[in-house]
Protein backbone atom coordinates (compact mmCIF):
# COMPACT_ATOMS: atom_id res chain seq x y z
CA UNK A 1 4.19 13.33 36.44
CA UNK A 2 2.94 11.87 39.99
CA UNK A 3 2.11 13.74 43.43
CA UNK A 4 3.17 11.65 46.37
CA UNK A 5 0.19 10.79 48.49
CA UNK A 6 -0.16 12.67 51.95
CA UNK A 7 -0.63 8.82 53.01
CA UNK A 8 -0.51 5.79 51.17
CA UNK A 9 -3.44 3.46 51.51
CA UNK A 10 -4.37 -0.13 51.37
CA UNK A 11 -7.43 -1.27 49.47
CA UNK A 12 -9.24 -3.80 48.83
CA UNK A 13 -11.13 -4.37 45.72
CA UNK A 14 -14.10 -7.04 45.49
CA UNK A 15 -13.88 -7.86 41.98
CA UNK A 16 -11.43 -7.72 38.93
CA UNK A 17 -12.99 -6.85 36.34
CA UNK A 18 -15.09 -2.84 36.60
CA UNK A 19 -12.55 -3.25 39.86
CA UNK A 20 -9.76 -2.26 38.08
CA UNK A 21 -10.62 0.76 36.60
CA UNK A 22 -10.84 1.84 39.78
CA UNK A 23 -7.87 0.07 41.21
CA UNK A 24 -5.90 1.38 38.53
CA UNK A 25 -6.72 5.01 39.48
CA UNK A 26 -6.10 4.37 43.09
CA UNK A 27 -2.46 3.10 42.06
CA UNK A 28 -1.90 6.09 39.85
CA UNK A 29 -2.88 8.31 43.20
CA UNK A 30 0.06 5.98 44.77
CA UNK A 31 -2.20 3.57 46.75
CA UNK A 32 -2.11 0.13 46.71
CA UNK A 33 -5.00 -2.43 45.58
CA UNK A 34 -5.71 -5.63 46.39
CA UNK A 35 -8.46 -7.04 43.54
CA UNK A 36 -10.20 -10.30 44.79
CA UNK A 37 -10.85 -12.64 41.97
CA UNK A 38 -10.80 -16.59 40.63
CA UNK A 39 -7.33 -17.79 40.63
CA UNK A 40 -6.82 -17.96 37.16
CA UNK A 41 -7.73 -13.88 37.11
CA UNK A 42 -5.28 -13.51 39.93
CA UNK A 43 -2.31 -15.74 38.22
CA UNK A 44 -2.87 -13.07 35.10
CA UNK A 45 -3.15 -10.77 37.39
CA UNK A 46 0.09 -10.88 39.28
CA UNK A 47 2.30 -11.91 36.10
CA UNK A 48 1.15 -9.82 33.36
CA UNK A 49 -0.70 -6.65 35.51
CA UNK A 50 -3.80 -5.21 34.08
CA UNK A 51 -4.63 -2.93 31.85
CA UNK A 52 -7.27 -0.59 31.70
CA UNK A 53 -8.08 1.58 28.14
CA UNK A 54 -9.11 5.46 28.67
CA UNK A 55 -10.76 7.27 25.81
CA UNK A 56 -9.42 10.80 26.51
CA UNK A 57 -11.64 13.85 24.89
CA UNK A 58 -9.68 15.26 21.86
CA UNK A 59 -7.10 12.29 21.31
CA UNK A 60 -8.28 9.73 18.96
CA UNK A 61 -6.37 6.48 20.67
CA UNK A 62 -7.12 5.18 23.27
CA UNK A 63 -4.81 5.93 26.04
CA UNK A 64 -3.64 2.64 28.58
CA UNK A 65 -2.81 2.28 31.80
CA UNK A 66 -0.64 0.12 32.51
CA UNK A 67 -0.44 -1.43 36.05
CA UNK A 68 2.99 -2.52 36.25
CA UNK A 69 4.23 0.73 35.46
CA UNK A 70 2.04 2.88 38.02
CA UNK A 71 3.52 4.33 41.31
CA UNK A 72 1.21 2.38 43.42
CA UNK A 73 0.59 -1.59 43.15
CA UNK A 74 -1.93 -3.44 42.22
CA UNK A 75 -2.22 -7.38 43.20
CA UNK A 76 -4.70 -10.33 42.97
CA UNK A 77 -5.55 -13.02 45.08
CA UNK A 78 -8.73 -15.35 45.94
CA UNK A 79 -10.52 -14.82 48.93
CA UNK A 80 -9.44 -17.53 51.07
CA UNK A 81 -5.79 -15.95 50.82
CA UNK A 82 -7.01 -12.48 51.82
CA UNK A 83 -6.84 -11.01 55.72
CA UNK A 84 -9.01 -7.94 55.80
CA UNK A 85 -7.31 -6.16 58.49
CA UNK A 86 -4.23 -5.81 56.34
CA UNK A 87 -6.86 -2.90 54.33
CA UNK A 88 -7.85 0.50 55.19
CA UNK A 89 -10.94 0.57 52.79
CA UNK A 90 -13.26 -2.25 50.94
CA UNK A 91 -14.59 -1.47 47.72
CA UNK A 92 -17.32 -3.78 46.56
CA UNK A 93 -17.30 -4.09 42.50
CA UNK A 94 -19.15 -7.25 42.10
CA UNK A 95 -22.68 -8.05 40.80
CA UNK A 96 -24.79 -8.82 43.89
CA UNK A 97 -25.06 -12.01 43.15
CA UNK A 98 -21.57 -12.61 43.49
CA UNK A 99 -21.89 -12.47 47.42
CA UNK A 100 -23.25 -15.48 48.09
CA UNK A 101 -20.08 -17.52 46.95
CA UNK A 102 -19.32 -19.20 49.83
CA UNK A 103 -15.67 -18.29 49.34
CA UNK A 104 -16.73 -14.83 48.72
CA UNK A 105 -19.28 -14.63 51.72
CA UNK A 106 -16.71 -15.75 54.05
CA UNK A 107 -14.29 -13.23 53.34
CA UNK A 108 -17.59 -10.37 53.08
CA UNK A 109 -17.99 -11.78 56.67
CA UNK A 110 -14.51 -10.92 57.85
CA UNK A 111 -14.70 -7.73 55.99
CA UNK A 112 -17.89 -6.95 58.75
CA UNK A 113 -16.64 -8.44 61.64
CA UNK A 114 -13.31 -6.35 61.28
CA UNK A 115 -15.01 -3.47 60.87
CA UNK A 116 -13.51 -2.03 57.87
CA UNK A 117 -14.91 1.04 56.02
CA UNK A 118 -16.57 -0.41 52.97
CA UNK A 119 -17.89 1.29 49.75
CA UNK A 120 -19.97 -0.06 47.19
CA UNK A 121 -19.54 0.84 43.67
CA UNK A 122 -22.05 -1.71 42.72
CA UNK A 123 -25.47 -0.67 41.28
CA UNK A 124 -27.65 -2.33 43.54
CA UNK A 125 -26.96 -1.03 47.05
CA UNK A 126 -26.38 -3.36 49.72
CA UNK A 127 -28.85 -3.37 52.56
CA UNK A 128 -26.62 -1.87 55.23
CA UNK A 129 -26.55 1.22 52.93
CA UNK A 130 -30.52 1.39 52.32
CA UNK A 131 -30.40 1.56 56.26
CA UNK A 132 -28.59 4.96 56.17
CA UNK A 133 -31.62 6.16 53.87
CA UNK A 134 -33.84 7.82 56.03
CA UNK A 135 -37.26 6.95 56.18
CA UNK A 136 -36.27 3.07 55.07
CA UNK A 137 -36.47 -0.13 56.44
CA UNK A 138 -33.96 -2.23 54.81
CA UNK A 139 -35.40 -5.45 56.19
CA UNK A 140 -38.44 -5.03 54.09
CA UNK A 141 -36.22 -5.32 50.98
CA UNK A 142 -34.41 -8.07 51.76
CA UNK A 143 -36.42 -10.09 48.80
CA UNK A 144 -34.98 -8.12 46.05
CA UNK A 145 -31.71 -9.63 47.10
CA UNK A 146 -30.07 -12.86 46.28
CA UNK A 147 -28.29 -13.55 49.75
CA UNK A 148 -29.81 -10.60 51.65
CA UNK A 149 -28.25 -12.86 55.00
CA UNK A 150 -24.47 -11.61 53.28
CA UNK A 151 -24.71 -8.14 54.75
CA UNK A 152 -26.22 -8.90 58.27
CA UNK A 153 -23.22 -8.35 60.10
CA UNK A 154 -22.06 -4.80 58.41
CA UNK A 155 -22.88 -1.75 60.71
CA UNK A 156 -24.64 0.77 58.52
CA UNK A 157 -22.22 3.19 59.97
CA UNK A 158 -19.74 1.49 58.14
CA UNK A 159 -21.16 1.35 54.51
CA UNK A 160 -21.02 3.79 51.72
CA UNK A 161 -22.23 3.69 48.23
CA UNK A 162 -20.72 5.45 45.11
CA UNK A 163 -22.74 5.61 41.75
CA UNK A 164 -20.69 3.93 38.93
CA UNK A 165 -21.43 6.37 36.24
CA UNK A 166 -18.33 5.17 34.02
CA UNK A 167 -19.31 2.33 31.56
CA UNK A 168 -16.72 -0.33 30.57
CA UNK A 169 -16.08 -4.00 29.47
CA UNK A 170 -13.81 -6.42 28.92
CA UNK A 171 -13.36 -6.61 25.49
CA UNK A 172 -13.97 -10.43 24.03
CA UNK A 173 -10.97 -10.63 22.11
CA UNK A 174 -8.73 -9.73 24.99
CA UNK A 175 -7.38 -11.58 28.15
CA UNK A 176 -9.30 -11.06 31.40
CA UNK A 177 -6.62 -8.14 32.57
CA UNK A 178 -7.75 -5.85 29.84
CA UNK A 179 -10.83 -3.60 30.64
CA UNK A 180 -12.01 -0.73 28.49
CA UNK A 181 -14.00 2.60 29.00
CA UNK A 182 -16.82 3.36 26.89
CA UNK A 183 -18.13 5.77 28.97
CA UNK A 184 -15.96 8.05 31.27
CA UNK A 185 -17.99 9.69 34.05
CA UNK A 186 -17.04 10.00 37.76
CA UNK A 187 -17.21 7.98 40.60
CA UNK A 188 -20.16 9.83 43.10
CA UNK A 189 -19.36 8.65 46.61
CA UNK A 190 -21.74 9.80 49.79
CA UNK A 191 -19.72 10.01 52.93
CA UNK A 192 -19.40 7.90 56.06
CA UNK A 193 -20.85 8.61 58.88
CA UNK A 194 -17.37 8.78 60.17
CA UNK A 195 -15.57 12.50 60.02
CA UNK A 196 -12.10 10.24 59.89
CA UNK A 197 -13.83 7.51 57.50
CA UNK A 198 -15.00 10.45 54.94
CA UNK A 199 -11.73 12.60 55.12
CA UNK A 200 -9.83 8.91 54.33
CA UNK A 201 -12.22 9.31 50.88
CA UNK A 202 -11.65 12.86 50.68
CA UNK A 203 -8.05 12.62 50.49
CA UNK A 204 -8.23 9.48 48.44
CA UNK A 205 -10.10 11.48 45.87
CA UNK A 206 -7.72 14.85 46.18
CA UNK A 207 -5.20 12.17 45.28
CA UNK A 208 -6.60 11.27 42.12
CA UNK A 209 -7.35 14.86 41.25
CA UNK A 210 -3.97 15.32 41.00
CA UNK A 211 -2.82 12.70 39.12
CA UNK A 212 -1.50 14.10 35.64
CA UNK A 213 -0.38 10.79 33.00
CA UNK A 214 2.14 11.27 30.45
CA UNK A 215 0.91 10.72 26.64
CA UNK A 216 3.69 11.01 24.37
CA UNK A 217 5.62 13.63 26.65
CA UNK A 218 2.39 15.28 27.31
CA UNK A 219 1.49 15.69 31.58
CA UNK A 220 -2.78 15.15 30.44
CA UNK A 221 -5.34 14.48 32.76
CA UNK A 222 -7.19 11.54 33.20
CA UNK A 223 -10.94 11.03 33.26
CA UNK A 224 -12.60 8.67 35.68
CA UNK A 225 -12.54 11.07 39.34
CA UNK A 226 -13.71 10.37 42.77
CA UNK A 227 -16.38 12.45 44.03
CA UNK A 228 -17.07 12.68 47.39
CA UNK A 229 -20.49 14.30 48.45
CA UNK A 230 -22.38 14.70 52.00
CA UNK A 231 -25.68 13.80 51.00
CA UNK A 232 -26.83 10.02 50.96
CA UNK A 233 -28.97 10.41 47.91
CA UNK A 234 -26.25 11.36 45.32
CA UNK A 235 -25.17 7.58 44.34
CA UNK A 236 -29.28 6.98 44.02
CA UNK A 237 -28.87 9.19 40.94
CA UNK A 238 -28.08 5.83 39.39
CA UNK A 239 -31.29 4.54 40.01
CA UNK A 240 -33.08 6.68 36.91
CA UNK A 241 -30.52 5.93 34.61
CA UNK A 242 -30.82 1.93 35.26
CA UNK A 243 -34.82 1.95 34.98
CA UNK A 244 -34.99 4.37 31.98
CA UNK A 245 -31.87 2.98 30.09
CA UNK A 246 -30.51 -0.55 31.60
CA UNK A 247 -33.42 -2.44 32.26
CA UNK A 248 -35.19 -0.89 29.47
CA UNK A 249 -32.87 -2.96 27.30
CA UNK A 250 -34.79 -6.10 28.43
CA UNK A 251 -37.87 -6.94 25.95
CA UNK A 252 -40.13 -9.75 25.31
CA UNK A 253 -38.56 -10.50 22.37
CA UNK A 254 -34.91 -10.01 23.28
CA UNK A 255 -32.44 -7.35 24.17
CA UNK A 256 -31.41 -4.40 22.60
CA UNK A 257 -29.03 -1.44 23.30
CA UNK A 258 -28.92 0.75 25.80
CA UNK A 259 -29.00 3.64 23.35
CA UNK A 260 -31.92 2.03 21.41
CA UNK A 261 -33.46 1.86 24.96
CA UNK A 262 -33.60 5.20 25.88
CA UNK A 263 -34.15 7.02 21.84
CA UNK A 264 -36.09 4.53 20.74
CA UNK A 265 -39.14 6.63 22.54
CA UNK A 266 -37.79 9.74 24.04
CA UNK A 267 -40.86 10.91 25.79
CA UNK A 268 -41.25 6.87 27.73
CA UNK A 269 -37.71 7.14 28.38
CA UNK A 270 -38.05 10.48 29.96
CA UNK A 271 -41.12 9.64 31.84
CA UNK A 272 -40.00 6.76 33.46
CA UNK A 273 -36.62 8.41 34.56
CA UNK A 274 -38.30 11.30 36.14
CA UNK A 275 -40.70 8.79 37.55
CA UNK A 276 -37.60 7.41 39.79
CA UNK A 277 -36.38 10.73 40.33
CA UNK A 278 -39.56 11.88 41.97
CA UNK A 279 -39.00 9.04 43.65
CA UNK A 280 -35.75 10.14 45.18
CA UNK A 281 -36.80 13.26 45.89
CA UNK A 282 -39.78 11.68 47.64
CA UNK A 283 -37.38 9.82 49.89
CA UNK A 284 -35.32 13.33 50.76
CA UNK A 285 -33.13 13.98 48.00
CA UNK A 286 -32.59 17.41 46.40
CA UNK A 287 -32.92 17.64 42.53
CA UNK A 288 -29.37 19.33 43.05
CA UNK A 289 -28.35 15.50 44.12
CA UNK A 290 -29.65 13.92 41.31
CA UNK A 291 -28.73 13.97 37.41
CA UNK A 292 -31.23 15.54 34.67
CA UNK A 293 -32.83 13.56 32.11
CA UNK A 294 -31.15 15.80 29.10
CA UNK A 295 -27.53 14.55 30.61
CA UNK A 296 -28.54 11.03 30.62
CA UNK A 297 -30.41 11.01 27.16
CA UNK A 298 -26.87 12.44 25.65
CA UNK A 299 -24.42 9.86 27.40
CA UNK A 300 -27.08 7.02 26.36
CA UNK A 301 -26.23 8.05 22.43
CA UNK A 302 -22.69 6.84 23.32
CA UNK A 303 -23.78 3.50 24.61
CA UNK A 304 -24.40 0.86 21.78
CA UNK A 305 -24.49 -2.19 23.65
CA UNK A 306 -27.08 -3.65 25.78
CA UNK A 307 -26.38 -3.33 29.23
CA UNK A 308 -24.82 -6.06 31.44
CA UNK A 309 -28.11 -7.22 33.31
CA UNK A 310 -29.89 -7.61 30.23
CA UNK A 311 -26.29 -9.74 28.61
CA UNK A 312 -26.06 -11.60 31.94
CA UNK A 313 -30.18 -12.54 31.66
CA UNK A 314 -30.28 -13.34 28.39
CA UNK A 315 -27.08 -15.23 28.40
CA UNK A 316 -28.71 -17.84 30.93
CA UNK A 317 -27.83 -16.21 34.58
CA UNK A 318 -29.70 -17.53 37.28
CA UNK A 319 -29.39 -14.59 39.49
CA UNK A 320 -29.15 -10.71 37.81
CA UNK A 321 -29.36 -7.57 40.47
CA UNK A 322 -32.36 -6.58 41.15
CA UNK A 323 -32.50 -2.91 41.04
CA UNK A 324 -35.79 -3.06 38.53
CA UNK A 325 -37.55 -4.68 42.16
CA UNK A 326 -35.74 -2.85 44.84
CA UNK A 327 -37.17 0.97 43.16
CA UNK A 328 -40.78 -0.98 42.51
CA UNK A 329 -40.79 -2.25 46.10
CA UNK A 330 -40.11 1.34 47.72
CA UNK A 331 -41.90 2.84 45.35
CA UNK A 332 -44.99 0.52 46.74
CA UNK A 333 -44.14 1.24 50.13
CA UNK A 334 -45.22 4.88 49.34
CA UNK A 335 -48.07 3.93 47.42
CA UNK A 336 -46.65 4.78 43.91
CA UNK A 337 -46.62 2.93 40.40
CA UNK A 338 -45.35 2.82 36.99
CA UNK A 339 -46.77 0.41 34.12
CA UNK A 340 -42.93 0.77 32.69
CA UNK A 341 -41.28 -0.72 35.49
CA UNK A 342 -44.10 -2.98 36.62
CA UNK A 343 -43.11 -4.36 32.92
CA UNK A 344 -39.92 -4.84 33.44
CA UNK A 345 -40.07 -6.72 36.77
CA UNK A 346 -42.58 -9.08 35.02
CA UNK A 347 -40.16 -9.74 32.38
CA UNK A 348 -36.80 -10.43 34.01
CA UNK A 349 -38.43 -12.43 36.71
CA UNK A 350 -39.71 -14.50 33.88
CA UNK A 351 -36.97 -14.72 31.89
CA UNK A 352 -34.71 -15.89 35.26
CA UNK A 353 -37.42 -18.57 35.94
CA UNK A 354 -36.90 -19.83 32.47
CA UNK A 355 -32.99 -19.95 33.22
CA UNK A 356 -33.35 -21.43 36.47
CA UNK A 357 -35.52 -24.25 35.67
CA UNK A 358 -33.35 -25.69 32.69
């Protein structure tokens, strides 16, 4: 079963990979997206259409989507091909590294100087966002990026950020068009600044409310929504769950998972979280903004992998986000510390100097 759109719209989707999962919502809603990827993701892309694997509560199978056979359309191309003022909405679903591309930096660029709306699903925020933060500077973060120069021409006004909750991968044995969901939590988005930009996400998300996908004759609903809230501290949320759980799956010796992370000592785990919460909350966020500790702890028993940061460092990256640095540096702004993620900092920056040098 599909509801028609109010209004169809085009977006653009930085990324092909955790991009799709979104994508692929947006084209069940009837909305077109654009993913921008290399050109052998895009060739794969356009022939063979992606597919994205749901785990839906009480069905055992998986359940796919498949993008050719969706209402909406979804597309590939490299960035040199791409002309952002054929788009209505950016989403950024790249690592942060990723930016500095030059390919990729040129087309961020036109993105800015176009002035279209642009929401980050990534997990470190980019700087134009941190300026909407009130209280912040984002210039004196701009070493906790890897091209902080990227985002100098985006008008705060004009940036968003939504807290990927939902875990997936591409699973190794598959082609590059194949993503699956471990992990099937919401999309948080704050609004614009803009009344117009925000009702564009509003209806967006109404859109994918309504989407109903047929399973064996069954009309089921999908997990994976769009959330749209007013306050600018919602997508921080993210920020405990990364410290306590993701970057906690970064050790001297190693990685491990994220669920061996957070269980592996329950009362560290819960200490450092609500560290970074009071954080938040120091910064003006309401505890009704952010997530408890007891939610987290029980999606972390579902996670069995080690988190992408700590696969990416310890599989020779150069360049991870920096999240871990970003929450130390503000928290040292406001003259706070944690041993925990004082520990962690020390560790990845090591561990990147190590990859960098060989």
């Amino acid at each position: 079963m599909y509801v028609k759109p109010t209004q169809h719209f085009n977006i653009l989707i930085f990324g092909a990979s955790y991009g799709s999962l979104l994508g692929s919502k947006l084209a069940l809603a009837g909305h077109n997206a654009t993913l921008v990827c290399l050109p052998a993701e895009a060739d794969l892309i356009n022939s063979a259409g992606t597919r994205v694997r749901l785990p839906i509560k009480g069905r055992e199978a998986l359940v796919e989507i498949d993008s050719r056979k969706l209402p909406g359309k979804i597309s590939a191309a490299t960035p040199e091909n791409i002309n952002p003022a054929n788009f209505d909405l950016v989403v950024l679903a790249m690592q942060e590294p990723q930016y500095g591309a030059p390919a990729v930096r040129a087309l961020l660029e036109g993105v800015a100087s176009a002035r279209i709306p642009t929401m980050s699903i990534m997990n470190m925020p980019p700087l134009p966002y941190l300026a909407r933060i009130p209280g912040l500077n984002a210039n004196d973060y701009r070493d906790c990026y890897t091209a902080p120069e990227v985002w100098d021409k985006f008008d705060p006004k004009l940036m968003t950020l939504c807290s990927p909750d939902a875990q997936a991968f591409r699973p190794p044995e598959e082609d590059v068009n194949v993503l699956q969901v471990r992990l099937p939590t919401n999309f948080k988005a704050a609004r614009f600044e803009s009344e117009n930009h925000t009702n564009m996400l509003r209806q967006i998300a109404a859109d994918i409310e309504a989407i109903r996908f047929d399973v064996d004759g069954d009309a089921i609903e999908l997990p994976v929504k769009l959330k749209v809230f007013d306050s600018v501290f919602v997508p921080l949320a993210k920020w405990s769950m990364l410290i306590a759980g993701n970057y906690r799956c970064i050790t001297a010796s190693g990685m491990r998972p994220i669920k061996e992370a957070v269980h592996s000592d329950i009362k560290e785990s819960q200490k450092t979280y609500e560290w970074v919460r009071d954080l938040c909350i120091s910064l003006g966020a309401d505890s009704q903004d952010l997530v408890p500790f007891e939610k987290y702890a029980a999606a972390a028993n579902g996670l069995a992998n080690p988190s992408s940061a700590a696969r990416a460092l310890f599989g020779g990256a150069k360049h991870i986000e920096r999240v871990d640095k970003l929450v130390q540096s503000i928290a040292k702004k406001k003259g706070r510390s944690l041993p925990a993620i004082d520990e962690v900092v020390m560790l990845v920056n090591a561990q990147l100097l190590k990859n960098q040098s060989q």
